[in-house]
C-alpha atoms as a PDB file:
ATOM      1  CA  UNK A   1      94.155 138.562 104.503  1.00  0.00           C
ATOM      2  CA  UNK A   2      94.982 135.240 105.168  1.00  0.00           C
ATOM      3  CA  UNK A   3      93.005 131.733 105.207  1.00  0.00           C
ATOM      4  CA  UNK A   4      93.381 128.278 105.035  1.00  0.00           C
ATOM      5  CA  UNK A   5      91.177 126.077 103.518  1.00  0.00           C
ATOM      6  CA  UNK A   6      90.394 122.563 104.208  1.00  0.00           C
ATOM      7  CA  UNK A   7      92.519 120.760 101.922  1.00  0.00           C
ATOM      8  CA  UNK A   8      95.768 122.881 104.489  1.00  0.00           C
ATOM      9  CA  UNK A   9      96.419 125.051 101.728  1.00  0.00           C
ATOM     10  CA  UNK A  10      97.201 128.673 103.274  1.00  0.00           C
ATOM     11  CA  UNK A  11      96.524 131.531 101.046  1.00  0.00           C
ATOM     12  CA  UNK A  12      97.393 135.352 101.087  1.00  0.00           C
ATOM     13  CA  UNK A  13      94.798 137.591  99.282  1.00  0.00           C
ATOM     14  CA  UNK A  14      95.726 141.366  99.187  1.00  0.00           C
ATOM     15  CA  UNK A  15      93.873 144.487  98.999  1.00  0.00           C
ATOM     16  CA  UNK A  16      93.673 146.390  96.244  1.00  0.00           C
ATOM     17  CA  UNK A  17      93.335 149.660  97.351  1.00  0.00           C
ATOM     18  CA  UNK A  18      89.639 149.800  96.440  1.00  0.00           C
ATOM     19  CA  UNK A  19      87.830 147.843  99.511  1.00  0.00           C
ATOM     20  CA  UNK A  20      88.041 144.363  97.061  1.00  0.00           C
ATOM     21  CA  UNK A  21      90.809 141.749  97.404  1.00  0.00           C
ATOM     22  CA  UNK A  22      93.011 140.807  94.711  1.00  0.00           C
ATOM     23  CA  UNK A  23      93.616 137.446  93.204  1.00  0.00           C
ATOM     24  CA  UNK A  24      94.602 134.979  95.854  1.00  0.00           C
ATOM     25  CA  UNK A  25      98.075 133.508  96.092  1.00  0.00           C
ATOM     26  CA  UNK A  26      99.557 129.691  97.777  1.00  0.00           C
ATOM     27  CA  UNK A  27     101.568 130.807 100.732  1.00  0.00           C
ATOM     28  CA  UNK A  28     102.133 127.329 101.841  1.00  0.00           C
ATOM     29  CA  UNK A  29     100.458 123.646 101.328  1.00  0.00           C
ATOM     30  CA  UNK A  30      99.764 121.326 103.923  1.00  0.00           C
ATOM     31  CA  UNK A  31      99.601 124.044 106.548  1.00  0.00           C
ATOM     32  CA  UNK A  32      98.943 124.020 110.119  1.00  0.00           C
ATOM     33  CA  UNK A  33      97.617 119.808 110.558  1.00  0.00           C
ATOM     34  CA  UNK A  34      98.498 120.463 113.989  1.00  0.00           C
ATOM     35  CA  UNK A  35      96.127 122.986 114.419  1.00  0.00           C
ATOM     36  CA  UNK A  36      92.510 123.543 114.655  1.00  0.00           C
ATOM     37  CA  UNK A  37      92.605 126.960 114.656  1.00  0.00           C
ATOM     38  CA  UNK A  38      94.040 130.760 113.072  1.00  0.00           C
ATOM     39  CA  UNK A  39      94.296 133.697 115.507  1.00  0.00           C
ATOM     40  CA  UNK A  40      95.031 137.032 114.140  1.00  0.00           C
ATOM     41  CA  UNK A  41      97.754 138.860 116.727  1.00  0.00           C
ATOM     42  CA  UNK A  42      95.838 142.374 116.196  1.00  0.00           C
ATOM     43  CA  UNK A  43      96.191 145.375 114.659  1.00  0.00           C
ATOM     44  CA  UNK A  44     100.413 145.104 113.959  1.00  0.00           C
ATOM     45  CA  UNK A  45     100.265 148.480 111.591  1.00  0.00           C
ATOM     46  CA  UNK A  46      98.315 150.377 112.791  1.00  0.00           C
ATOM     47  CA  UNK A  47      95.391 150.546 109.787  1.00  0.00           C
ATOM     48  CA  UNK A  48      92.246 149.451 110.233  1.00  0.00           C
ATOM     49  CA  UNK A  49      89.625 147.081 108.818  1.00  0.00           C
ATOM     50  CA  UNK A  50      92.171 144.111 109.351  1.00  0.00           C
ATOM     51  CA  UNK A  51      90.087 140.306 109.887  1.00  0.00           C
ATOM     52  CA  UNK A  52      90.855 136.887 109.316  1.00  0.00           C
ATOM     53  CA  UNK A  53      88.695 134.295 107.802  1.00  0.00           C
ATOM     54  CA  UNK A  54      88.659 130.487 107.583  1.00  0.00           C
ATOM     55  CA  UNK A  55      87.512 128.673 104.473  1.00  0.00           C
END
């Protein structure tokens, strides 16, 4: 999953094979202060239970 936060930070949290997330990690800082919002593209693979969330 990913989701930015309000200090711009964007962080990736993965699954861990168990229906929980792991521990979060920084993908980027100051992300996106253009933007006002995320929009997931779909389901890319094929899997399901994919959704975004904003923090």
């Amino acid at each position: 999953m990913l989701a930015r936060d309000r200090a711009g930070t964007l962080w990736r949290y993965n699954g861990a094979g168990n229906g929980s997330l792991k521990v979060r990690s920084k993908v980027f800082s100051d992300w996106g202060g253009s933007y006002n919002a995320i929009v997931g593209v779909g389901d890319i693979t094929g899997e399901v239970g994919h959704f975004l969330a904003v923090l």
